[in-house]
C-alpha atoms as a PDB file:
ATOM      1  CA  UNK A   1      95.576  85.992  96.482  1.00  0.00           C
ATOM      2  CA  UNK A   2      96.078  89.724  98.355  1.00  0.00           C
ATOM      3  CA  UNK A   3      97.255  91.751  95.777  1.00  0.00           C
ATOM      4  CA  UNK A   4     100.295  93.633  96.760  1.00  0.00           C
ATOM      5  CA  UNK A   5     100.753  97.479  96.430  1.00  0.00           C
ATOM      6  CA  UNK A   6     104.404  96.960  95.789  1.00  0.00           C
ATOM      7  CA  UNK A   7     105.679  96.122  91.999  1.00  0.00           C
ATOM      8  CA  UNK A   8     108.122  93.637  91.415  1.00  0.00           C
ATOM      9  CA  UNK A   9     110.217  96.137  90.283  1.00  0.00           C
ATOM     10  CA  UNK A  10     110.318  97.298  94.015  1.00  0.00           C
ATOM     11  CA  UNK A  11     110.497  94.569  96.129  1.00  0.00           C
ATOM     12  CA  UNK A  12     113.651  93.422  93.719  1.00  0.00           C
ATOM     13  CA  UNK A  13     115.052  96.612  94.420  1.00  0.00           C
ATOM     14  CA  UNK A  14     114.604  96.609  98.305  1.00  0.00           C
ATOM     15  CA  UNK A  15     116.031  92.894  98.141  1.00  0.00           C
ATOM     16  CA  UNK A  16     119.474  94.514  96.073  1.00  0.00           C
ATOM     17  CA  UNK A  17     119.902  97.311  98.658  1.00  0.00           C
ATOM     18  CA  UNK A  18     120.114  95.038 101.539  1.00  0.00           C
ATOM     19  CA  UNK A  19     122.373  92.757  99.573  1.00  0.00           C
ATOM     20  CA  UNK A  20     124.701  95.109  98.788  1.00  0.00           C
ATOM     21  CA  UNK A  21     124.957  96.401 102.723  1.00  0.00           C
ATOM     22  CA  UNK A  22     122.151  98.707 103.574  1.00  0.00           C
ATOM     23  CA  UNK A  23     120.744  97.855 106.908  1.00  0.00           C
ATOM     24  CA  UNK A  24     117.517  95.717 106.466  1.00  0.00           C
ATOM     25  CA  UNK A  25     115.808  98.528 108.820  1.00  0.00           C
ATOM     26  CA  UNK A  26     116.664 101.268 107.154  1.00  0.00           C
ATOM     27  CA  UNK A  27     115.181  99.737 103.327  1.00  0.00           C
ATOM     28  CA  UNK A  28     112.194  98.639 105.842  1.00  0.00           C
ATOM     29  CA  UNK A  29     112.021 102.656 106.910  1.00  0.00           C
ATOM     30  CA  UNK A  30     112.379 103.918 103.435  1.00  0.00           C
ATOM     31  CA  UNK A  31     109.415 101.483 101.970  1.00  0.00           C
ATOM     32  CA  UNK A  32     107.271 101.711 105.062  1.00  0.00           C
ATOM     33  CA  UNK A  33     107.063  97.774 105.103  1.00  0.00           C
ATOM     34  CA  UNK A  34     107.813  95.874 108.507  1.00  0.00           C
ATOM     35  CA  UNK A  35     110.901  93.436 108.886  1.00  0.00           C
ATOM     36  CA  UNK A  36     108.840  90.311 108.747  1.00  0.00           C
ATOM     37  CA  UNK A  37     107.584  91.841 105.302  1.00  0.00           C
ATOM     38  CA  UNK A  38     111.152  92.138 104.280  1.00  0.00           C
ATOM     39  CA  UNK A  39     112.261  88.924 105.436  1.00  0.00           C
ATOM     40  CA  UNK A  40     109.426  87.205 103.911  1.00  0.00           C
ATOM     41  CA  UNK A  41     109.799  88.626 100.775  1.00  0.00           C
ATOM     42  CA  UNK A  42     113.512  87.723 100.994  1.00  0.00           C
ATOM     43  CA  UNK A  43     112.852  83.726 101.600  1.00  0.00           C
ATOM     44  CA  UNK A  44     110.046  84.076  98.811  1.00  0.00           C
ATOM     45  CA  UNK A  45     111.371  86.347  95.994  1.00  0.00           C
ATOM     46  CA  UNK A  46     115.388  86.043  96.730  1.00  0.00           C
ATOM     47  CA  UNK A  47     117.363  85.609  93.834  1.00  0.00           C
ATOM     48  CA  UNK A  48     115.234  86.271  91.161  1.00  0.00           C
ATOM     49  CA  UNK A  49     115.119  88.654  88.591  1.00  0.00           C
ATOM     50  CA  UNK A  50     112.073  91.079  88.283  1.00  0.00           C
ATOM     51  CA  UNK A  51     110.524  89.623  84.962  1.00  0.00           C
ATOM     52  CA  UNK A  52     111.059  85.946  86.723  1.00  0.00           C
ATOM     53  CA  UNK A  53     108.999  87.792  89.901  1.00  0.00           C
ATOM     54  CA  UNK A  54     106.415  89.475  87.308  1.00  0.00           C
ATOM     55  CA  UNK A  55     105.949  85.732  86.118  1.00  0.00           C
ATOM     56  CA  UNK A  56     105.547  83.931  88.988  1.00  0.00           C
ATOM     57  CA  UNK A  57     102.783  86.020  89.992  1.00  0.00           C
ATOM     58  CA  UNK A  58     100.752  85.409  87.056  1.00  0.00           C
ATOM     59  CA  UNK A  59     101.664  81.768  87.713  1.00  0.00           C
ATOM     60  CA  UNK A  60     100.299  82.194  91.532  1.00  0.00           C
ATOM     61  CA  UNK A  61      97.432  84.206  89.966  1.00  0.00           C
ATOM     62  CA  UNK A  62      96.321  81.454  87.043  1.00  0.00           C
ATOM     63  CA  UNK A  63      96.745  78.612  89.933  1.00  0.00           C
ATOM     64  CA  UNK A  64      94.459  79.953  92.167  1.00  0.00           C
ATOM     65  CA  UNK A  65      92.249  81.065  89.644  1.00  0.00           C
ATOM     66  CA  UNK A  66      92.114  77.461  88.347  1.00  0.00           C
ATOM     67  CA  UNK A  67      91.800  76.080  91.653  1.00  0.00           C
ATOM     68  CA  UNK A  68      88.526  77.943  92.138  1.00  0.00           C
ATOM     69  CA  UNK A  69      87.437  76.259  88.848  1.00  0.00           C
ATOM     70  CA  UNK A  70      87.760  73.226  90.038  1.00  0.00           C
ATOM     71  CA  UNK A  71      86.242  73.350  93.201  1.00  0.00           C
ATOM     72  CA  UNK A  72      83.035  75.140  90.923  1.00  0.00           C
ATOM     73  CA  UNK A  73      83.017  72.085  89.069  1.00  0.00           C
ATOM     74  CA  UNK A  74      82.790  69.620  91.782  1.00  0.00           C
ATOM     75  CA  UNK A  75      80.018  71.343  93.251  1.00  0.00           C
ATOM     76  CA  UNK A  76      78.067  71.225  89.724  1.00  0.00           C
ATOM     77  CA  UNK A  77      78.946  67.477  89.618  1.00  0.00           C
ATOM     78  CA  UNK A  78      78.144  66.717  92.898  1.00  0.00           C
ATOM     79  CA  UNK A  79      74.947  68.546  92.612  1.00  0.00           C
ATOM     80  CA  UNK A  80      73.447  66.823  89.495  1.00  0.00           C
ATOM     81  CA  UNK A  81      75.082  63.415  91.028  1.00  0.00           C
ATOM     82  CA  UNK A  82      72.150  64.321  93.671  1.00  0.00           C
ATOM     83  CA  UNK A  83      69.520  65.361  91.133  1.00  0.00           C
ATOM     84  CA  UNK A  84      70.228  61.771  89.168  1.00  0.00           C
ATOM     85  CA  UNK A  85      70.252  59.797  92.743  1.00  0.00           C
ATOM     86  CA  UNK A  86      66.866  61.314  93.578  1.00  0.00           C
ATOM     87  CA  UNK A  87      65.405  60.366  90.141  1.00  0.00           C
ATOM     88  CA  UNK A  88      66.531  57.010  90.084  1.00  0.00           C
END
C-alpha cells in the first residue's frame, strides 16, 4: 500500500474543517491536496476518529502484508508439488 505523507491526525482535521463550513477548496488549497483527494478521503475516512484511522491502517498494512504471505506460500507449494510430480 502507497504510504501517505499525510498523518491521520491531518486528514481528520481537513475532514472537521469542511464539516464545520469551510469551503472544500479552500482546505484543498491550504493542504496542497486535489478535490478528488479530499473527496476520497471523505468516502474512506468520514466519521472516524483519528486513533480509529491510525488503526485501520495498520489493519490495511497487516492485510496486505499477509496477503503477500500467502501468495509466497503457494508458490513454495506449488513448486515442490512439481519437484514431487517429476520424481514420481
Amino acid at each position: 500500500m502507497k504510504k501517505s505523507r499525510f498523518t491521520e491526525e491531518q486528514i481528520v482535521f481537513a475532514l472537521k474543517q469542511a464539516e464545520l463550513g469551510t469551503a472544500v477548496p479552500d482546505v484543498c488549497r491550504k493542504l496542497g491536496i486535489s478535490d478528488a483527494t479530499f473527496y476520497t478521503w471523505r468516502k474512506k475516512y468520514g466519521g472516524i476518529s483519528p486513533s480509529e484511522l491510525k488503526h485501520m491502517r495498520q489493519l490495511e498494512e497487516e492485510n496486505l502484508r499477509l496477503k503477500k504471505l500467502v501468495a509466497d506460500l503457494s508458490l513454495d507449494k506449488a513448486m515442490l508439488q512439481d519437484v514431487l510430480a517429476k520424481k514420481s
